[in-house]
C-alpha atoms as a PDB file:
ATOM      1  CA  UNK A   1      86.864  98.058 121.304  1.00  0.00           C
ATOM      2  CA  UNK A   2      84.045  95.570 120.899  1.00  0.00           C
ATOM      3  CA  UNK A   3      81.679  98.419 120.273  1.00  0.00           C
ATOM      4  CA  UNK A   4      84.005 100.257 117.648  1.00  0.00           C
ATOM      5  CA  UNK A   5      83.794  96.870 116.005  1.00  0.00           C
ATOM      6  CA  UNK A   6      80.147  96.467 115.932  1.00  0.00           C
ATOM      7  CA  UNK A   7      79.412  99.813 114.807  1.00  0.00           C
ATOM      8  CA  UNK A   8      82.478  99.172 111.945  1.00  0.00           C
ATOM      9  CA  UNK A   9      80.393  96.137 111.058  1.00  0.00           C
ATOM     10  CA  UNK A  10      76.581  98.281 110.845  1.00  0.00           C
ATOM     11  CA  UNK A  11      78.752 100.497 108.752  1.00  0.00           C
ATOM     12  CA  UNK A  12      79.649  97.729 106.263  1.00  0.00           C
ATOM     13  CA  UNK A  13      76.381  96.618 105.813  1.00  0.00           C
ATOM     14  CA  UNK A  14      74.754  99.749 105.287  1.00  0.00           C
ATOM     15  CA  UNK A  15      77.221 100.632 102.468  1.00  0.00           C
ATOM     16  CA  UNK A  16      76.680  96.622 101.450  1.00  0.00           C
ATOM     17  CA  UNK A  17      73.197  97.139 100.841  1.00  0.00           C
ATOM     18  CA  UNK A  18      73.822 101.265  99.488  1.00  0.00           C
ATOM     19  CA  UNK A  19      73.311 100.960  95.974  1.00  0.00           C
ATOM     20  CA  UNK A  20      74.709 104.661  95.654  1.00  0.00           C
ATOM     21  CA  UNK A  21      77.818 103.223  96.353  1.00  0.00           C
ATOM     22  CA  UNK A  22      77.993 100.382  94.372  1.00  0.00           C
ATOM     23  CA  UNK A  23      77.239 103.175  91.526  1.00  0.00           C
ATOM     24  CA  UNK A  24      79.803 105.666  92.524  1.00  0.00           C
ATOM     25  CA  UNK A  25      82.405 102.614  92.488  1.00  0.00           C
ATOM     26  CA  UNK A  26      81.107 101.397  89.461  1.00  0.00           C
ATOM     27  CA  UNK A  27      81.288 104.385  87.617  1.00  0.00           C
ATOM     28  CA  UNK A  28      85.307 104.740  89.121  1.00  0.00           C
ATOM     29  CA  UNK A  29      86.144 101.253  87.655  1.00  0.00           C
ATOM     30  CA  UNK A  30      84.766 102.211  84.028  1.00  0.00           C
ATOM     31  CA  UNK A  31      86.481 106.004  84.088  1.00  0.00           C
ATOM     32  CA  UNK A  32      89.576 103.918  84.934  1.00  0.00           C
ATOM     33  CA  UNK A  33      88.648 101.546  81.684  1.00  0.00           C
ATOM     34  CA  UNK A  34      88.208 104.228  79.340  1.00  0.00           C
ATOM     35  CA  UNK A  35      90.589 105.920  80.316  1.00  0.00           C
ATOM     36  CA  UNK A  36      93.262 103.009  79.775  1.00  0.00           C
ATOM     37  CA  UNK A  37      91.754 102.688  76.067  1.00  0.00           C
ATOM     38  CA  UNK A  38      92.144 106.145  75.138  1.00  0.00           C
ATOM     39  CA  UNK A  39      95.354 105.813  76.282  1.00  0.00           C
ATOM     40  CA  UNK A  40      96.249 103.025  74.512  1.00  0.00           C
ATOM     41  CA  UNK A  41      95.077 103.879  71.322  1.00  0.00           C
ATOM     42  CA  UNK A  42      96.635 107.233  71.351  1.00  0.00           C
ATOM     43  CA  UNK A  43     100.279 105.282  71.024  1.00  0.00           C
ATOM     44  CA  UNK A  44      98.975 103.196  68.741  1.00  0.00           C
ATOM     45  CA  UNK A  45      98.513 106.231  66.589  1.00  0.00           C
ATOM     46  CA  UNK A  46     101.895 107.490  67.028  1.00  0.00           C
ATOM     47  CA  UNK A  47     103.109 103.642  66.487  1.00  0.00           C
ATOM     48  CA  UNK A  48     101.684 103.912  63.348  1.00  0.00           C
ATOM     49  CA  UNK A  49     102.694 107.449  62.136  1.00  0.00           C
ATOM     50  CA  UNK A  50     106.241 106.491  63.536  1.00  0.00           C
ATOM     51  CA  UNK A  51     106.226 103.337  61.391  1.00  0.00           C
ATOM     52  CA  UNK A  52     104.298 105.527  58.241  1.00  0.00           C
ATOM     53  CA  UNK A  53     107.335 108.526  58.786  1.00  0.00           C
ATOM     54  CA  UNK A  54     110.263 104.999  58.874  1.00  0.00           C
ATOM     55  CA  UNK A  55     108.587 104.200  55.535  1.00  0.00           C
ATOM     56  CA  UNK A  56     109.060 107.744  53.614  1.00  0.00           C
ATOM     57  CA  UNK A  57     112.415 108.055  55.343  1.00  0.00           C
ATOM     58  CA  UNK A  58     113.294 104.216  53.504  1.00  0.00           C
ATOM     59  CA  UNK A  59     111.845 105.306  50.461  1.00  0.00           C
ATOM     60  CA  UNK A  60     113.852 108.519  50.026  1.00  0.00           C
ATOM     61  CA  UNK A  61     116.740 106.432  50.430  1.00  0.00           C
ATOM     62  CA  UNK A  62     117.418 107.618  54.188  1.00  0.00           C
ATOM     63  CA  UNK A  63     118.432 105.166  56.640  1.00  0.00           C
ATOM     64  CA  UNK A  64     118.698 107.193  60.152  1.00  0.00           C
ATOM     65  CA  UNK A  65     115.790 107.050  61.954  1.00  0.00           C
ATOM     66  CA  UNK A  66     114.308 108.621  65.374  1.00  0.00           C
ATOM     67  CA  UNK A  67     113.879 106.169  67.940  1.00  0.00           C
ATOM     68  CA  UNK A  68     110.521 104.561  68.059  1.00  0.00           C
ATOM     69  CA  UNK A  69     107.813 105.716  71.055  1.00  0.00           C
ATOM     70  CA  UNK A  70     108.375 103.561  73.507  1.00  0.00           C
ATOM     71  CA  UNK A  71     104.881 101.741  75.951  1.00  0.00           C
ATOM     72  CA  UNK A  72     105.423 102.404  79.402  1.00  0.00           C
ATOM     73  CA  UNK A  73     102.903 100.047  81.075  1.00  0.00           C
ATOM     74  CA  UNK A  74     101.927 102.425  83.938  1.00  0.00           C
ATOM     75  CA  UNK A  75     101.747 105.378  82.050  1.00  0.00           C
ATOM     76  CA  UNK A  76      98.335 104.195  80.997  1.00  0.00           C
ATOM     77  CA  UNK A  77      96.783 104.755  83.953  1.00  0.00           C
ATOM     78  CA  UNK A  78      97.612 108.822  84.085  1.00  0.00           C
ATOM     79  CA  UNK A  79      93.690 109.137  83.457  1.00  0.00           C
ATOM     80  CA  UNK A  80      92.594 106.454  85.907  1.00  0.00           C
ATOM     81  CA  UNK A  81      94.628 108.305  88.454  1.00  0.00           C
ATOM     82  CA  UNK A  82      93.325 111.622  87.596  1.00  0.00           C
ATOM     83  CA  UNK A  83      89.475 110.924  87.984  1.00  0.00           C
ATOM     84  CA  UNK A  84      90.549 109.288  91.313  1.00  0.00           C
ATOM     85  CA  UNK A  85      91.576 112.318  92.479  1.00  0.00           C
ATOM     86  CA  UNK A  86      89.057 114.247  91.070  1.00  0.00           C
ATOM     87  CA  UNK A  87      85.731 111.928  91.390  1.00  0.00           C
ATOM     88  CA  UNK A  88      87.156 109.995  94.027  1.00  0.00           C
ATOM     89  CA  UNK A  89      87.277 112.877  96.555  1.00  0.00           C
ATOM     90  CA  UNK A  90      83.884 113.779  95.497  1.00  0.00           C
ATOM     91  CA  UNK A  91      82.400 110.276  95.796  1.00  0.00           C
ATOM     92  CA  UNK A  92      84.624 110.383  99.341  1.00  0.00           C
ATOM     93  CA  UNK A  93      82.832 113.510 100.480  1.00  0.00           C
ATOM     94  CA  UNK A  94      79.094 111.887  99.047  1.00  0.00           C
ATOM     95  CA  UNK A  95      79.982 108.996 101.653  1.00  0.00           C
ATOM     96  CA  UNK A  96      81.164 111.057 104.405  1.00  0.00           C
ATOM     97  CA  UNK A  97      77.959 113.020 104.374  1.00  0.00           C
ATOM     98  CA  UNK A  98      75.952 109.892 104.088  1.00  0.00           C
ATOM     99  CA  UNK A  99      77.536 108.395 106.621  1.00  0.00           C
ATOM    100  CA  UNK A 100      75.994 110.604 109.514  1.00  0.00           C
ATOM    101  CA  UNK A 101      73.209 112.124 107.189  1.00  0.00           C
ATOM    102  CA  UNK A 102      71.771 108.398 106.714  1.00  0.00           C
ATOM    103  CA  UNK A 103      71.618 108.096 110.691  1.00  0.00           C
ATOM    104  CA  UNK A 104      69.331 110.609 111.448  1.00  0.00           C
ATOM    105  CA  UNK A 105      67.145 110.458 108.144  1.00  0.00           C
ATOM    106  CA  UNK A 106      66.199 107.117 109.842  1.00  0.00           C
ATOM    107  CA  UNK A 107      66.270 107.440 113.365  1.00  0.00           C
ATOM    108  CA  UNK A 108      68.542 105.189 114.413  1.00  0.00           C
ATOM    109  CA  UNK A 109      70.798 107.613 116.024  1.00  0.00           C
ATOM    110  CA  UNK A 110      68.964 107.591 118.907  1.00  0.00           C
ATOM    111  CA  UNK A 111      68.432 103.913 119.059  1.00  0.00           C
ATOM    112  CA  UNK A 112      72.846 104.044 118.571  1.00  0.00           C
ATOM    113  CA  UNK A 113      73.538 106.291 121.035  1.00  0.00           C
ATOM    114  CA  UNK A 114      71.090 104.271 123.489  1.00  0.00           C
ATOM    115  CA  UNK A 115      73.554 102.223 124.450  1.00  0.00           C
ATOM    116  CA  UNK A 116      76.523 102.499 126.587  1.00  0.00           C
ATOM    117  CA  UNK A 117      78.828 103.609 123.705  1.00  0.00           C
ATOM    118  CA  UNK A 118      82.561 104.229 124.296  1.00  0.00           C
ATOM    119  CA  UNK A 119      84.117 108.417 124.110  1.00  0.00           C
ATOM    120  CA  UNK A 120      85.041 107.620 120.403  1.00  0.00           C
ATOM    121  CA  UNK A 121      83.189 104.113 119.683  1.00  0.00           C
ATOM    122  CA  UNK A 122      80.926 105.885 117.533  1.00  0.00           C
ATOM    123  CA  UNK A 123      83.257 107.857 115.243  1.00  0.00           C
ATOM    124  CA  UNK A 124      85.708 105.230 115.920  1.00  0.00           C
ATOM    125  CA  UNK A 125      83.256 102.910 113.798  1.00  0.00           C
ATOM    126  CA  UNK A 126      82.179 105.026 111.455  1.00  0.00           C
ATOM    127  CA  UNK A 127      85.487 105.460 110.270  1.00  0.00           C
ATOM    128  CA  UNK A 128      87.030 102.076 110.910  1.00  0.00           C
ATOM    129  CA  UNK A 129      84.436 100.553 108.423  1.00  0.00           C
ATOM    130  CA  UNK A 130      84.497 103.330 106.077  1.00  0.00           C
ATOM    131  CA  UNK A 131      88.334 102.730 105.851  1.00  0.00           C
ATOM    132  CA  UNK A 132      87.676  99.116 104.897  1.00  0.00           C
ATOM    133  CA  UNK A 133      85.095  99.829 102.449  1.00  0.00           C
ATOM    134  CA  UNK A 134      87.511 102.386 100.831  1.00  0.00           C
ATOM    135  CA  UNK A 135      90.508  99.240 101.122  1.00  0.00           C
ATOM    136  CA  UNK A 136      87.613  97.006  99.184  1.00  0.00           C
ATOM    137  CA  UNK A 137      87.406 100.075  96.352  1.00  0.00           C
ATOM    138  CA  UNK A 138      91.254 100.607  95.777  1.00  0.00           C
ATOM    139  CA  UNK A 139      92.078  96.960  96.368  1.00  0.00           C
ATOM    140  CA  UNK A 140      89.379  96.268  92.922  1.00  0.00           C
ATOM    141  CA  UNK A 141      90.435  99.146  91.185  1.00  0.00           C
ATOM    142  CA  UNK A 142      94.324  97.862  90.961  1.00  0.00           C
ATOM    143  CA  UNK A 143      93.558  94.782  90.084  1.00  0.00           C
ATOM    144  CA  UNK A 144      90.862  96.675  87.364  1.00  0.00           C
ATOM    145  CA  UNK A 145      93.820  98.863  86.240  1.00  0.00           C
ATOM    146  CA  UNK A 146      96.306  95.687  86.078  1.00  0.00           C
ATOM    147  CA  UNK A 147      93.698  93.760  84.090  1.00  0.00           C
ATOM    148  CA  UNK A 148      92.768  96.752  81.744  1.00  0.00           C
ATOM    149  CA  UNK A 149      96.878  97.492  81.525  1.00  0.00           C
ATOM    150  CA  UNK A 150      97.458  93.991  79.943  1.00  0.00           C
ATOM    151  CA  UNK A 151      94.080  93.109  77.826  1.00  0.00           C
ATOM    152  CA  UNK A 152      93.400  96.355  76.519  1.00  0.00           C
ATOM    153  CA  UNK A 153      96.916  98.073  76.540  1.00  0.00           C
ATOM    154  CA  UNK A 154      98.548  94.982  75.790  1.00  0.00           C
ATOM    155  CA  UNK A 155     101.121  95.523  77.821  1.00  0.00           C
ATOM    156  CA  UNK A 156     103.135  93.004  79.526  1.00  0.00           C
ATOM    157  CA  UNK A 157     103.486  93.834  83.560  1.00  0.00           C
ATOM    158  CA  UNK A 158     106.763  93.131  85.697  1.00  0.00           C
ATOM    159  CA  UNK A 159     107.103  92.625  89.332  1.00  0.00           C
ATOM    160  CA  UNK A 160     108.334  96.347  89.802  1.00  0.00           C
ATOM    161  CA  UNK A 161     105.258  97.379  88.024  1.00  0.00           C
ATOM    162  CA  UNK A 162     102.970  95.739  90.649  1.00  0.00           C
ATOM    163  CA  UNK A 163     104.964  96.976  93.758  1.00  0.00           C
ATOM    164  CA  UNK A 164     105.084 100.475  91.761  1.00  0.00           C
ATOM    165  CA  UNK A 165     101.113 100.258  91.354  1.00  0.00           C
ATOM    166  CA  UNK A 166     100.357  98.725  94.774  1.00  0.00           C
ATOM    167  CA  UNK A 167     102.697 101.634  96.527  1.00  0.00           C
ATOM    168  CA  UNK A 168     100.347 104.267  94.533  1.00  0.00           C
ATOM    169  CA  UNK A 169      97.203 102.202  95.646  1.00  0.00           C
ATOM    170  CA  UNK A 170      98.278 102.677  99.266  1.00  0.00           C
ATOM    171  CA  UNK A 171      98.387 106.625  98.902  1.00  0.00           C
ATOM    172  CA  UNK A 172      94.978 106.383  96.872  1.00  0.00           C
ATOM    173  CA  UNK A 173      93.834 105.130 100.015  1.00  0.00           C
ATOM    174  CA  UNK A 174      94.827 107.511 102.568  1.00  0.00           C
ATOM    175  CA  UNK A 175      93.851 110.199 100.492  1.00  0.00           C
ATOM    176  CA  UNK A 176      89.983 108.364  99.864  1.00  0.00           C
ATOM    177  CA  UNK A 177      89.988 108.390 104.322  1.00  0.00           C
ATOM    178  CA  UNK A 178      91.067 111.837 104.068  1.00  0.00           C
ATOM    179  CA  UNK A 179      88.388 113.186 102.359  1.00  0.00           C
ATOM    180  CA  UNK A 180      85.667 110.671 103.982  1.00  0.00           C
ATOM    181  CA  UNK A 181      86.670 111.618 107.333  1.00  0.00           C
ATOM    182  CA  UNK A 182      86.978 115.444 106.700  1.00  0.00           C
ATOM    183  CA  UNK A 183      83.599 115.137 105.630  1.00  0.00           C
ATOM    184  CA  UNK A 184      82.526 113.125 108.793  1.00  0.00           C
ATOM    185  CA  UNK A 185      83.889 116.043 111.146  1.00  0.00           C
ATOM    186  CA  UNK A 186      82.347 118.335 108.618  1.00  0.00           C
ATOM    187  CA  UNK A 187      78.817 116.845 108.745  1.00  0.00           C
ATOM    188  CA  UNK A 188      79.033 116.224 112.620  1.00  0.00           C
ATOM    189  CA  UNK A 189      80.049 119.639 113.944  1.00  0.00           C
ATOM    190  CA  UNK A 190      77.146 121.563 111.233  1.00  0.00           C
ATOM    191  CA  UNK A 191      73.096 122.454 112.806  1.00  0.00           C
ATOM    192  CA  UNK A 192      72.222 121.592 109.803  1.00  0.00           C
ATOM    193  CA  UNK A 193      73.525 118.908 107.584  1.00  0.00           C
ATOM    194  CA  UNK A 194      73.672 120.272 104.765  1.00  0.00           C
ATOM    195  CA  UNK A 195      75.826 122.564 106.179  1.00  0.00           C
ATOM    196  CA  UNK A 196      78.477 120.004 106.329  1.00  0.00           C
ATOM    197  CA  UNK A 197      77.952 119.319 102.793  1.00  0.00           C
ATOM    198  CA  UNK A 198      78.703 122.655 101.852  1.00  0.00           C
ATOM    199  CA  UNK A 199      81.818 122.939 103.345  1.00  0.00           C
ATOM    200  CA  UNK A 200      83.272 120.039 102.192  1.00  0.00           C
ATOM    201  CA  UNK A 201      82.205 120.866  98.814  1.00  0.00           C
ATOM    202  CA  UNK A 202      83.687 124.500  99.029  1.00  0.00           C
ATOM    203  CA  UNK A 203      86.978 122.595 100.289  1.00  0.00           C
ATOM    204  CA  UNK A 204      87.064 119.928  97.344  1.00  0.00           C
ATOM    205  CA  UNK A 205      86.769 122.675  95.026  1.00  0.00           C
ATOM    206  CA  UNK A 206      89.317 125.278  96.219  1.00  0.00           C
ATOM    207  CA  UNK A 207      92.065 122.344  96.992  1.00  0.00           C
ATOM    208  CA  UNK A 208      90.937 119.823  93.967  1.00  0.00           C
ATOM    209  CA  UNK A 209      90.289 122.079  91.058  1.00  0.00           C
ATOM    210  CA  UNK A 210      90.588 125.411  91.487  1.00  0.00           C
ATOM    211  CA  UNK A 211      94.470 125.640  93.456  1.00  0.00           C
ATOM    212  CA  UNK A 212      95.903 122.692  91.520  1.00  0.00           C
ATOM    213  CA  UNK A 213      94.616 124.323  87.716  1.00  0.00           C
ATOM    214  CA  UNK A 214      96.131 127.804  89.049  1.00  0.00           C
ATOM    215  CA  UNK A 215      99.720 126.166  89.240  1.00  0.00           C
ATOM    216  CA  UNK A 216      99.377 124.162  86.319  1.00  0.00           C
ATOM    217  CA  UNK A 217      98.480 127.222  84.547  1.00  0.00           C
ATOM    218  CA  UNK A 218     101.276 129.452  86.075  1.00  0.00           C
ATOM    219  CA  UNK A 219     103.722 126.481  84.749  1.00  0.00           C
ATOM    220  CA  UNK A 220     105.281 127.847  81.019  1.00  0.00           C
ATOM    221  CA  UNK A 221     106.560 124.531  80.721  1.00  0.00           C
ATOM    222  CA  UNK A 222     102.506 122.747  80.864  1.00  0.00           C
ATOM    223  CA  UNK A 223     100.866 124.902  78.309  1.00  0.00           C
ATOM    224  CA  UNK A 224     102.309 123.011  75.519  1.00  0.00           C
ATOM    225  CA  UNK A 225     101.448 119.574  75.047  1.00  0.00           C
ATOM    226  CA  UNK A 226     104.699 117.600  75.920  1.00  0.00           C
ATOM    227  CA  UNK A 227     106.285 120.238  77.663  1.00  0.00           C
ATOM    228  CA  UNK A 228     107.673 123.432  76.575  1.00  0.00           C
ATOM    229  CA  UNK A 229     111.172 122.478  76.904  1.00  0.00           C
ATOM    230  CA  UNK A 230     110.756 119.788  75.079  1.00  0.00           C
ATOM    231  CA  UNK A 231     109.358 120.782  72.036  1.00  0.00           C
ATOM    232  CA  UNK A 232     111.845 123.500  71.635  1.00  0.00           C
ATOM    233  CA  UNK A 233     114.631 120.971  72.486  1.00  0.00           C
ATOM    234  CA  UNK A 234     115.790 122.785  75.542  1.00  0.00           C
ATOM    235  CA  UNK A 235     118.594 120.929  77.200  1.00  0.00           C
ATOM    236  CA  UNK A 236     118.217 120.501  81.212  1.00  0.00           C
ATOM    237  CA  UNK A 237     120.891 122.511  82.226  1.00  0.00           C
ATOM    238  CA  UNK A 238     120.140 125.265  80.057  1.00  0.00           C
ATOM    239  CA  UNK A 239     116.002 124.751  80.862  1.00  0.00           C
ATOM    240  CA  UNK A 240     117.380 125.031  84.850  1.00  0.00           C
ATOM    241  CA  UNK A 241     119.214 128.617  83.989  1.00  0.00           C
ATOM    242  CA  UNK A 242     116.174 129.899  82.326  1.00  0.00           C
ATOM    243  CA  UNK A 243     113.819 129.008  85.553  1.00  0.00           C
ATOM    244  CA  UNK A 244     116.621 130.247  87.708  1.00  0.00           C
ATOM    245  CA  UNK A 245     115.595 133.782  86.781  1.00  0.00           C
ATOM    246  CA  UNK A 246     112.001 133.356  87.420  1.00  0.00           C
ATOM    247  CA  UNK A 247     112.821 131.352  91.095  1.00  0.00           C
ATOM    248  CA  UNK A 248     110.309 133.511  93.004  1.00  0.00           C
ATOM    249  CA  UNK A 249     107.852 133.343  90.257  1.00  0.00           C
ATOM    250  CA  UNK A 250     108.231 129.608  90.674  1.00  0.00           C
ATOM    251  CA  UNK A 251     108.663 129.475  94.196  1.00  0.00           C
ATOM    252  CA  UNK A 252     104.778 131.284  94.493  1.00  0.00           C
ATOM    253  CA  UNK A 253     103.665 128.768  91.737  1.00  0.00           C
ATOM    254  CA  UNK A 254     104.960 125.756  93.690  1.00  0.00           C
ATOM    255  CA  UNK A 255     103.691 127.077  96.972  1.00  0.00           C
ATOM    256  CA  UNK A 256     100.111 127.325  95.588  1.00  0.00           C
ATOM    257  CA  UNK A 257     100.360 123.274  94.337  1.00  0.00           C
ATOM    258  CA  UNK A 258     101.887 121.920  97.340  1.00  0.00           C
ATOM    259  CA  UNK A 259      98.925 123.776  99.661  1.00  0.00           C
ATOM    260  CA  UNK A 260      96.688 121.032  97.988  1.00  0.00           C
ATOM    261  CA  UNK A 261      96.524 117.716  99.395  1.00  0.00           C
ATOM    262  CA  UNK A 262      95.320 117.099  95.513  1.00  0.00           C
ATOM    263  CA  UNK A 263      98.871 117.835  94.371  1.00  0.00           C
ATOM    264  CA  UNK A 264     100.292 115.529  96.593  1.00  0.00           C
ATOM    265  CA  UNK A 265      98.787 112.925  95.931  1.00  0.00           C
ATOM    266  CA  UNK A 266      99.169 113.523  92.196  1.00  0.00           C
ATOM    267  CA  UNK A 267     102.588 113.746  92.440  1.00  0.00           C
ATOM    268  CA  UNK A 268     103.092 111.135  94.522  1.00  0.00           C
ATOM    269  CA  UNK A 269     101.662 108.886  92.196  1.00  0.00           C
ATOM    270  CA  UNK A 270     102.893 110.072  89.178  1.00  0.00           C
ATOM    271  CA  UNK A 271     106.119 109.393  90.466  1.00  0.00           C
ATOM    272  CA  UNK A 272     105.751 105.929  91.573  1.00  0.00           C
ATOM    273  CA  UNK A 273     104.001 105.109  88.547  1.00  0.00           C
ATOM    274  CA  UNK A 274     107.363 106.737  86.130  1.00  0.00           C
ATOM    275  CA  UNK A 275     103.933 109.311  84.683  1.00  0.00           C
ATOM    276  CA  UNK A 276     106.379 112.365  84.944  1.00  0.00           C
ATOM    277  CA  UNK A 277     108.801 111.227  83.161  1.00  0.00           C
ATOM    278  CA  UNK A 278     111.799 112.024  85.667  1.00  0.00           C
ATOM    279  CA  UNK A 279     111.081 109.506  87.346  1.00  0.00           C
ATOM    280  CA  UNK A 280     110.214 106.748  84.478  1.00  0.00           C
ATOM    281  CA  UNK A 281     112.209 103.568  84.888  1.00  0.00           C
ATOM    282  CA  UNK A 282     114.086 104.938  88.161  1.00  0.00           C
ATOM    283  CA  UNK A 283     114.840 102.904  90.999  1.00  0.00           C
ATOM    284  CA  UNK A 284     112.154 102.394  93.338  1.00  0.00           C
ATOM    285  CA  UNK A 285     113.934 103.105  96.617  1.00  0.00           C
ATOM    286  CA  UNK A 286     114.992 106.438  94.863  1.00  0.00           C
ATOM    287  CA  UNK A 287     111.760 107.459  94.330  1.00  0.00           C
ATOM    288  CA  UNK A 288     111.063 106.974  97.290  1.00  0.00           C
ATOM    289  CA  UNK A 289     113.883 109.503  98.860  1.00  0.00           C
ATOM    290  CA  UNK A 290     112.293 111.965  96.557  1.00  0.00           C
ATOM    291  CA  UNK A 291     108.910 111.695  97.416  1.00  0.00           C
ATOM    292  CA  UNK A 292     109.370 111.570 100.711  1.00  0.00           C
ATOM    293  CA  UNK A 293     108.016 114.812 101.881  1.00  0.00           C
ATOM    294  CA  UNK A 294     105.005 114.668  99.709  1.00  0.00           C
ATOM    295  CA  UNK A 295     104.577 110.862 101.738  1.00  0.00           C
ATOM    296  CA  UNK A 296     104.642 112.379 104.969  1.00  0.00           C
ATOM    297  CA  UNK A 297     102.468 114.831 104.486  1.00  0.00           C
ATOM    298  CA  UNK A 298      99.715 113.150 103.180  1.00  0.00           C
ATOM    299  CA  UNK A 299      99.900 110.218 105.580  1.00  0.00           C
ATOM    300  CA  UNK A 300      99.979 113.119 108.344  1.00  0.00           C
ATOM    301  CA  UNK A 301      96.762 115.285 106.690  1.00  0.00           C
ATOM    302  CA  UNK A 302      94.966 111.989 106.529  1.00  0.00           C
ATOM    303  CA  UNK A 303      95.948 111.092 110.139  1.00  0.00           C
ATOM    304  CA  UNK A 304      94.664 114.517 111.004  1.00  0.00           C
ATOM    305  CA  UNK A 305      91.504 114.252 109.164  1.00  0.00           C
ATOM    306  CA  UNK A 306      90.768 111.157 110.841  1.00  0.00           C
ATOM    307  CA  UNK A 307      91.683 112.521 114.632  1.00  0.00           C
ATOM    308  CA  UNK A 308      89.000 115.363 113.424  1.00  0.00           C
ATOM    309  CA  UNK A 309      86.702 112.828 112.742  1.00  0.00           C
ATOM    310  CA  UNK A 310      86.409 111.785 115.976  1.00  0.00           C
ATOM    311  CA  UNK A 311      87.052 115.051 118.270  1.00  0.00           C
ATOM    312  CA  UNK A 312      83.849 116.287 116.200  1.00  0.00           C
ATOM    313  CA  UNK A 313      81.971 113.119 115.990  1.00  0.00           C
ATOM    314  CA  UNK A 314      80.699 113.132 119.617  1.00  0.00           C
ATOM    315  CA  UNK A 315      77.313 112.480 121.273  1.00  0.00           C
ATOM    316  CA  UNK A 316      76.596 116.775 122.029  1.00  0.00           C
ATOM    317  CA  UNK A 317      77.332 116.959 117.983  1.00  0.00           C
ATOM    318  CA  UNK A 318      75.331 114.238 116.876  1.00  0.00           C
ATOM    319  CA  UNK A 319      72.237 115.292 119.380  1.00  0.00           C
ATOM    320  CA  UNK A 320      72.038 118.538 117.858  1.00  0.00           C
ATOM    321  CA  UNK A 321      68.530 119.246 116.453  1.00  0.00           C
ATOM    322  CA  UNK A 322      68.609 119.853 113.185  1.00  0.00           C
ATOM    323  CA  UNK A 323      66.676 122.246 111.107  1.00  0.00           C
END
């Protein structure tokens, strides 16, 4: 255990010293910035057309008006959380590569693996500190979003907003180790190491963008702004009949979202955060029963990921020479 520790703590202060990383993380904490001030100042322009429309409707002698767009603190972070799991399982895969690719640009593998190393004290390192480092990232980039949430959104937080946002922050980070160690396995089990690279590219792209925008696209209901339902004033009941007759239509559309560990984690946190807007102002513990499945799952991929991490991570693998 001693050894997993001392390799955990050479894997801190590589990524210390990394200033790749401090850029990558960096660059998350601004996207999450920018992306609470766009927010922001898109309800502050339909504040003010609301308030512009109240006017005419005064003026013309009306006094019914439509309720007034309401600011749901968390909902301000829909772009934060979409870069994250977009750019964040990029950046993961840039540090799972570097992670093993580092060790033998430098030759220090050899001086590692020189000493009497436990089965999995290497891998068991590796990840270990790379699963701190990624508790350092999501650990700055709530209290980033919290901080951006009330200065720039100006937006008081409760209590249930914090546990909401700290619960999403948890599944941020199992789905940062996912990627990392996926990548790790990836890199470890490849001749050559770009190889490794490759792959996990060719996975981030199938399960990240290209699966995900396919069931977002086969959704009627996304490709108006708002939600088709909505705009045409659809009641729920009557919106449930009309998907009733396309149920293996949406059955193949679902399947295709829920094969990405993207999707879970997007609506995992859209749910705990009130995003989609079934879940907005809900009880906690009843989101929770809902998004149960989607919990499990990730926390079991991730779990998997890292248990590939270190079956592939082992002294044959890393000894390989490398073209």
């Amino acid at each position: 255990m001693s050894d997993t520790w001392t390799v955990a703590g050479k894997e801190l202060l590589d990524l210390r010293r990394d200033r790749l990383f401090a850029i990558l993380i960096a660059f998350l904490a601004v996207a999450t910035l920018i992306s609470v001030a766009v927010a922001s100042a898109d309800f502050r322009n339909q504040q003010g057309a609301y308030n512009l429309y109240v006017a005419n409707l005064v003026k013309s002698g009306t006094s019914i008006a439509p309720a007034a767009p309401r600011l749901f603190p968390l909902k301000l972070l829909r772009g934060g959380i979409e870069y994250l799991e977009i750019l964040g399982a990029l950046f993961a895969i840039v540090l799972g590569y570097e992670t093993i690719a580092k060790e033998k640009h430098r030759g220090t593998l050899a001086l590692v693996l020189s000493r009497p190393l436990g089965r999995f004290s290497f891998a068991g390192g590796k990840m270990l500190g790379l699963s701190i480092a990624w508790l350092g990232v999501v650990s700055a980039l709530t209290v980033v979003s919290l901080l951006a949430v009330v200065t720039i959104g100006q937006a008081p937080i409760r209590g249930s907003d914090v546990a909401r946002l700290l619960v999403s922050s948890g599944f941020a980070w199992l789905y940062l180790v996912f990627w990392t160690a996926l990548t790790v396995g990836l890199t470890a089990l490849s001749t050559r190491l770009s190889t490794g690279l490759i792959l996990a590219l060719i996975i981030w792209l199938a399960f990240v963008l290209i699966i995900p925008q396919i069931g977002d696209t086969m959704d009627p209901d996304n490709q108006v702004p708002g939600g088709l339902f909505a705009t045409l004033r659809i009641k729920k009941p009557d919106e449930l009949a009309v998907l009733a007759q396309f149920s293996a239509f949406d059955g193949i559309r679902n399947g295709l979202e829920v094969s990405s560990v993207t999707k879970h984690f997007e609506r995992l946190t859209f749910a705990f955060l009130g995003i989609k807007d079934q879940y907005n102002q809900q009880p906690l513990d009843m989101v929770w029963v809902a998004m149960l499945p989607y919990s499990i799952t990730l926390t079991a991929a991730t779990f998997a990921s890292v248990v590939f991490a270190a079956l592939a991570t082992t002294r044959r693998t890393l000894q390989r020479t490398h073209s």
